[in-house]
N, C-alpha and C. Protein backbone atom coordinates (compact mmCIF):
# COMPACT_ATOMS: atom_id res chain seq x y z
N UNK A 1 0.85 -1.17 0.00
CA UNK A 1 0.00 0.00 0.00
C UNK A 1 0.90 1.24 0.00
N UNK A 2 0.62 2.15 -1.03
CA UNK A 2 1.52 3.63 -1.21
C UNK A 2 0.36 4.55 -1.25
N UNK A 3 0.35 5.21 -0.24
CA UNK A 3 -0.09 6.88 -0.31
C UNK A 3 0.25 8.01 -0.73
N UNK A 4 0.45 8.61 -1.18
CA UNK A 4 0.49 9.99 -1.30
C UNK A 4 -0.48 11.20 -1.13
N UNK A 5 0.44 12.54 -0.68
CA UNK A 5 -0.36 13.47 -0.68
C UNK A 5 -1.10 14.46 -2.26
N UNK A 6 -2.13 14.85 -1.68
CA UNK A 6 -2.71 15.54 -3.31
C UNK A 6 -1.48 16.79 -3.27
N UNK A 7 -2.45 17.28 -4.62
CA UNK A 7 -1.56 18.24 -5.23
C UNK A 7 -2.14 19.65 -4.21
N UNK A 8 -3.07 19.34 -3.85
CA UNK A 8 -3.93 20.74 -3.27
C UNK A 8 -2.73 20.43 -1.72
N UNK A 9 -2.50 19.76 -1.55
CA UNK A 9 -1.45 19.82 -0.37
C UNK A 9 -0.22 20.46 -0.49
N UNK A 10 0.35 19.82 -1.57
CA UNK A 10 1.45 20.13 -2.34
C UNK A 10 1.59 21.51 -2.06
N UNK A 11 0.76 22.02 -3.03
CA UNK A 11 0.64 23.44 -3.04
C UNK A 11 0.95 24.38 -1.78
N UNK A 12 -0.27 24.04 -0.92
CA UNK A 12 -0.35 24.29 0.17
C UNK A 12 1.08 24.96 0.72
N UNK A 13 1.55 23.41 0.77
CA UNK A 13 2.69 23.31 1.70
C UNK A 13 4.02 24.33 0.90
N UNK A 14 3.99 24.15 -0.31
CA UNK A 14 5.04 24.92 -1.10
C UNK A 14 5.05 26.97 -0.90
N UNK A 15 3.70 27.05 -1.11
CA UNK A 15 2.96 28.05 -0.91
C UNK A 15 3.39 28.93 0.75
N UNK A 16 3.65 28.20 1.64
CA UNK A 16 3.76 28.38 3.00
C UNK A 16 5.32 28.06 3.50
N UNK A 17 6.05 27.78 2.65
CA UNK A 17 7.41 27.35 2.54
C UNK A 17 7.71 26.11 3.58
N UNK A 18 6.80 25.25 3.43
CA UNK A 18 7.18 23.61 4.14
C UNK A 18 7.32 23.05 2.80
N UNK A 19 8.55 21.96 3.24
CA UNK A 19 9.58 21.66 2.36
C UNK A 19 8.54 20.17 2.62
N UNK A 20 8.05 19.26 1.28
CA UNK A 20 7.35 18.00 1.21
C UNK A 20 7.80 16.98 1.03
N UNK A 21 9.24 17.15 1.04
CA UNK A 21 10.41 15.92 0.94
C UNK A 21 10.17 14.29 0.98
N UNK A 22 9.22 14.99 2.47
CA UNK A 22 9.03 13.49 3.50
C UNK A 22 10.14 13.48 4.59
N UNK A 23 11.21 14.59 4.42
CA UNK A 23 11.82 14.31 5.51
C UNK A 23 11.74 15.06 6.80
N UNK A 24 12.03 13.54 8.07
CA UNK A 24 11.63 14.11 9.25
C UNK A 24 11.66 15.71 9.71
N UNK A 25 12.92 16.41 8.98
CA UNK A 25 12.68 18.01 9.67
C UNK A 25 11.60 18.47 9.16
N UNK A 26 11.23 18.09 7.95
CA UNK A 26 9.64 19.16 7.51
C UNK A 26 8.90 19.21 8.09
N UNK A 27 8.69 18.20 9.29
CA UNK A 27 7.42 18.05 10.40
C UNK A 27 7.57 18.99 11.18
N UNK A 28 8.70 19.29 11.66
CA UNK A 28 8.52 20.93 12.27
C UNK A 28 8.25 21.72 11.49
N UNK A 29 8.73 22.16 10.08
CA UNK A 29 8.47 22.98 9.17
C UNK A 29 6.65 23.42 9.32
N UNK A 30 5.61 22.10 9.06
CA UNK A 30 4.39 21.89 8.99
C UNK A 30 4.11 22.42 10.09
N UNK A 31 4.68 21.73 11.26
CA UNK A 31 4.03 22.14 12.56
C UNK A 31 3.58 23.64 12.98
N UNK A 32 4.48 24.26 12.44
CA UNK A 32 4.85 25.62 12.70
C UNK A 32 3.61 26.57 12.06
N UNK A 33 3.12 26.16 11.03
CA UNK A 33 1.98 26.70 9.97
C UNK A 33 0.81 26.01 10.35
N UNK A 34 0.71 24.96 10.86
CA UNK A 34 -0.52 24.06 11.65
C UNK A 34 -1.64 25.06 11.95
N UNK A 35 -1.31 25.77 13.65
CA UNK A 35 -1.58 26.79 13.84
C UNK A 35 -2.86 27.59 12.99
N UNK A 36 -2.25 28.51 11.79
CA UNK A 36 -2.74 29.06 11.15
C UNK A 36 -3.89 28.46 10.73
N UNK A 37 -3.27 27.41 9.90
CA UNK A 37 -4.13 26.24 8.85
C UNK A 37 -5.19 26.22 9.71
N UNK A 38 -5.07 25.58 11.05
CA UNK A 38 -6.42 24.64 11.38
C UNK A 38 -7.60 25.81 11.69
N UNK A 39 -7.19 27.19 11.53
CA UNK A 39 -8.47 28.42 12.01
C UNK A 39 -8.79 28.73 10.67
N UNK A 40 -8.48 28.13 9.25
CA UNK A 40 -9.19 28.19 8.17
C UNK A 40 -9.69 27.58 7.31
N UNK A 41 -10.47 27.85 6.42
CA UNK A 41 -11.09 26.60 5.51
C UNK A 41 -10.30 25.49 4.74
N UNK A 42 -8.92 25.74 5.06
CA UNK A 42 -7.95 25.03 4.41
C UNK A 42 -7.94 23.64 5.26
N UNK A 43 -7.89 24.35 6.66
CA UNK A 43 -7.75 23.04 7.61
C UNK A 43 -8.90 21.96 7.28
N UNK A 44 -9.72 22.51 7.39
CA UNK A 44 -11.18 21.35 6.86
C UNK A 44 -10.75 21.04 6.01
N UNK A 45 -10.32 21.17 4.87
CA UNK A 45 -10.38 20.21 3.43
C UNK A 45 -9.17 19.50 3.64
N UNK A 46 -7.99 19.73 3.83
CA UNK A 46 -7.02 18.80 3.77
C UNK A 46 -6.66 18.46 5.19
N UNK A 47 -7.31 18.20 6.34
CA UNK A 47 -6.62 17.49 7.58
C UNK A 47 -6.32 16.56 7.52
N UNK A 48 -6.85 15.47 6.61
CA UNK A 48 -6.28 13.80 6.08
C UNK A 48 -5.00 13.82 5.57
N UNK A 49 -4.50 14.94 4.68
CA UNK A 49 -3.15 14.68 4.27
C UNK A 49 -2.38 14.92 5.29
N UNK A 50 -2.60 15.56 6.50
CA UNK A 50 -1.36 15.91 7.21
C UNK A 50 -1.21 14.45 7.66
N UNK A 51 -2.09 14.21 7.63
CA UNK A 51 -1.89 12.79 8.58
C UNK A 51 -1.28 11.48 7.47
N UNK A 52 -1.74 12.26 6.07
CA UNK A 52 -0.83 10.99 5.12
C UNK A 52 0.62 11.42 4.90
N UNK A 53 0.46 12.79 5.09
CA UNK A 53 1.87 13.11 5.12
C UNK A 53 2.95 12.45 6.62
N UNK A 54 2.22 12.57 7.23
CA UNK A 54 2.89 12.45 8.47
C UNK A 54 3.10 10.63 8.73
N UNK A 55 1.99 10.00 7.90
CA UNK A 55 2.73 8.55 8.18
C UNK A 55 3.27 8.64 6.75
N UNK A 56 3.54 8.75 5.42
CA UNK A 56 4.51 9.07 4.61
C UNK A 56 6.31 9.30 5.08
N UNK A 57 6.22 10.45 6.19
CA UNK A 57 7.92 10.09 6.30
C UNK A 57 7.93 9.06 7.53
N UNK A 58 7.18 8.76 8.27
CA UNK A 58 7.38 7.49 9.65
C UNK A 58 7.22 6.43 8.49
N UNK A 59 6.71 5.78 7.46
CA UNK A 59 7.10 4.95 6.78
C UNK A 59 8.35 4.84 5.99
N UNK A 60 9.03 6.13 5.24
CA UNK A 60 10.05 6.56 5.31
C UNK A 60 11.29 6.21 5.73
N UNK A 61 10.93 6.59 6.77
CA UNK A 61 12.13 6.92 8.13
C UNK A 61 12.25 6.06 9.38
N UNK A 62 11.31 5.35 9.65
CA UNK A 62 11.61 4.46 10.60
C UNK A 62 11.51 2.95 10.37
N UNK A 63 12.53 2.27 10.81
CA UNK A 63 13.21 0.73 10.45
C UNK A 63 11.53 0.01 10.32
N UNK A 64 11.05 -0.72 9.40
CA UNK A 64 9.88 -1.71 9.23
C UNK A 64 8.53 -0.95 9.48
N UNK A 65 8.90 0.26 9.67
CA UNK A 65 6.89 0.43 9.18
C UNK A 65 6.42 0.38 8.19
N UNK A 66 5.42 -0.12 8.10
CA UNK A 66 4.50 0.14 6.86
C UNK A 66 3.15 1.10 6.60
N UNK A 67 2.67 0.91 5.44
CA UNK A 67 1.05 1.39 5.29
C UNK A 67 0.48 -0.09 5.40
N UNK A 68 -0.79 0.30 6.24
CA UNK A 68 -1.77 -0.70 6.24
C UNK A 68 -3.03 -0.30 6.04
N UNK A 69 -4.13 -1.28 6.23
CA UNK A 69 -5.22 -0.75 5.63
C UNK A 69 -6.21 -1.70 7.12
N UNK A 70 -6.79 -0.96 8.09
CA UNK A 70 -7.91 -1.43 9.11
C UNK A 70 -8.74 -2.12 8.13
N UNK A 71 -9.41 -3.54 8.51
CA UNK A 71 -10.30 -3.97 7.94
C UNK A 71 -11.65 -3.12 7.36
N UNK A 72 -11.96 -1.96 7.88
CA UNK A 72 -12.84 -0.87 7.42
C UNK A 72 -12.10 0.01 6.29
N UNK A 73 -10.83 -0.16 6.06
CA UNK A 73 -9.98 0.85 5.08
C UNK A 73 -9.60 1.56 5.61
N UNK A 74 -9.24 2.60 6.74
CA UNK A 74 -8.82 3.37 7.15
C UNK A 74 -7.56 3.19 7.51
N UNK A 75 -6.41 3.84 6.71
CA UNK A 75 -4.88 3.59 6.88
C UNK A 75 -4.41 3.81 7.90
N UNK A 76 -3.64 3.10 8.28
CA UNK A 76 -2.69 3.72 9.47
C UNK A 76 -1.50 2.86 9.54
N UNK A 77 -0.44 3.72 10.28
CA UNK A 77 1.15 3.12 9.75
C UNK A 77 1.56 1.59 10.96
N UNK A 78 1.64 0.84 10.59
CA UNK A 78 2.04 -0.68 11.65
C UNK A 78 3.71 -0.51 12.13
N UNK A 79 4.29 0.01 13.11
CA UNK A 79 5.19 -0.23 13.45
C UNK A 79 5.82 -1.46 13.57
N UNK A 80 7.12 -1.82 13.73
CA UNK A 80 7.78 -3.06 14.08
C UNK A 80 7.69 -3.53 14.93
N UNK A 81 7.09 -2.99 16.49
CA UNK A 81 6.35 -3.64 17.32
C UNK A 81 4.74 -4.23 17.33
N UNK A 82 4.66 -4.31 15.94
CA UNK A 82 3.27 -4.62 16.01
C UNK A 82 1.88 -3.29 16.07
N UNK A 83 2.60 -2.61 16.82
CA UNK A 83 1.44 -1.26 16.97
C UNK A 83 1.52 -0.39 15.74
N UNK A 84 -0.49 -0.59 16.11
CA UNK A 84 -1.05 0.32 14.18
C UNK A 84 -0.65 1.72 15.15
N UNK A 85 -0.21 3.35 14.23
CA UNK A 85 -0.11 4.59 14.41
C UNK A 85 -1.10 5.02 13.42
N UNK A 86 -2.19 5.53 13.85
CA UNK A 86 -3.49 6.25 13.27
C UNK A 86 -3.19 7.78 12.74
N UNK A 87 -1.85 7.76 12.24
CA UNK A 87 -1.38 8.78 11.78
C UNK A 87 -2.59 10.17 11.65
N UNK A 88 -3.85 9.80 10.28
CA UNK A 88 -5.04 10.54 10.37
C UNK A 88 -5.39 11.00 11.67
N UNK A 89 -5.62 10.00 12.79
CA UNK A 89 -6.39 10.31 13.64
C UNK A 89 -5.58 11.93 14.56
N UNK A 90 -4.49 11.43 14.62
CA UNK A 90 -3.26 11.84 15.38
C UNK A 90 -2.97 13.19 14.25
N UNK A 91 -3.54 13.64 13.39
CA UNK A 91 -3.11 14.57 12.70
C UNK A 91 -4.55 15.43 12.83
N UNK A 92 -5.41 14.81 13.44
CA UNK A 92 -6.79 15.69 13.84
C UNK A 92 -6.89 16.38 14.49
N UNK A 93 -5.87 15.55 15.78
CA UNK A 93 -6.17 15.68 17.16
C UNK A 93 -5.32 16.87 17.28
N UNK A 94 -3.77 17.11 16.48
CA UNK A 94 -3.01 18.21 16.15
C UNK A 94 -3.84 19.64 15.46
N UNK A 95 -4.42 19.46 14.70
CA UNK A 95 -5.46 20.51 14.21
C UNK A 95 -6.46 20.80 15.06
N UNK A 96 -7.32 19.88 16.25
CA UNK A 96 -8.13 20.55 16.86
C UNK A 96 -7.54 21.05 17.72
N UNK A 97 -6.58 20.35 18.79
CA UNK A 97 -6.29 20.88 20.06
C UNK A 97 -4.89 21.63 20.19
N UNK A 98 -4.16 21.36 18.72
CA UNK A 98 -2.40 21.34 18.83
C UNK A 98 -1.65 20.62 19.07
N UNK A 99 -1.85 19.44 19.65
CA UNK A 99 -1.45 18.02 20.25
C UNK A 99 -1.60 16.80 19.76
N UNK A 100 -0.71 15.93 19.45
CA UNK A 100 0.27 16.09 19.61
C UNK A 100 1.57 16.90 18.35
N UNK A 101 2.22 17.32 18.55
CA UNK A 101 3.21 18.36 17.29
C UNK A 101 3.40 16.66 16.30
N UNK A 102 3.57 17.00 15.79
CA UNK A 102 3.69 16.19 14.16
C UNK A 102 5.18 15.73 14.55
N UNK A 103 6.16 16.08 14.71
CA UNK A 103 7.09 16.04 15.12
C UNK A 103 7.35 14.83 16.42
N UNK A 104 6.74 14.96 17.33
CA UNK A 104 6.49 14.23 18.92
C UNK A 104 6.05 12.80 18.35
N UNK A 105 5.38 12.96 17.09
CA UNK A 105 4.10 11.52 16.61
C UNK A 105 5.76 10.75 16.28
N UNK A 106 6.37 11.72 15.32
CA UNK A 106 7.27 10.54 14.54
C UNK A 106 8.60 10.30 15.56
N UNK A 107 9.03 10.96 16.35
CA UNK A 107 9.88 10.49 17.73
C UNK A 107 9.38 9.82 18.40
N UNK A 108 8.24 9.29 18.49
CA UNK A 108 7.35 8.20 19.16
C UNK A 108 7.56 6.88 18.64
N UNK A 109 7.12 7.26 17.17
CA UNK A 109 6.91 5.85 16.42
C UNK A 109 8.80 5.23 16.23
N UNK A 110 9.79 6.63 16.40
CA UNK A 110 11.05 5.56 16.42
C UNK A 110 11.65 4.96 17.66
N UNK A 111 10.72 5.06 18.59
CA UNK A 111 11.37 4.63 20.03
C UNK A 111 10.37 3.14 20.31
N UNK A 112 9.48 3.46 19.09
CA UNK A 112 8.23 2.03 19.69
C UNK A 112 8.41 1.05 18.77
């Protein structure tokens, strides 16, 4: 299973000067513009990519994760310990409340 982010992200992110590499520093890059994003209509339409973006470089970047697919379809990244990371979910919870930084998710997933 390969995800990618749309182009309306792309943009986004180019537009706002976050670098879409996939690599781990852009997650601060993102984080930093989060903020803004989630108090506008932007945040509603694309909050799923942050979260495909965000398991995009933890698949990336950390030893044996993958994309998987919940028996309902809903992706989320399987670490090498066995534990699914609901990347989406965890990229919501960053847009509603600020928490956790995008950044914190993928220093998580390399210690687990």
């Amino acid at each position: 299973m390969v995800l990618t982010v749309s182009a309306e992200f792309a943009d986004w992110a180019a537009a706002h000067g976050v670098s879409h590499t996939a690599a781990p520093e852009s997650l601060a890059e993102l984080d930093e513009q989060l903020d803004e994003w989630a108090n506008s209509d932007v945040g509603q339409s694309l909050g799923n990519e942050v979260g495909i973006y965000l398991g995009t470089v933890v698949v990336r970047h950390v030893p044996e994760a993958m994309w998987v697919a919940w028996p309902n379809g809903h992706p989320v990244v399987r670490l090498s310990s066995g534990k699914d990371l609901d990347v989406v979910h965890m990229a919501d919870l960053r847009l509603q409340s600020g928490r956790p930084h995008l950044a914190e998710v993928y220093q998580h997933a390399l210690m687990t």
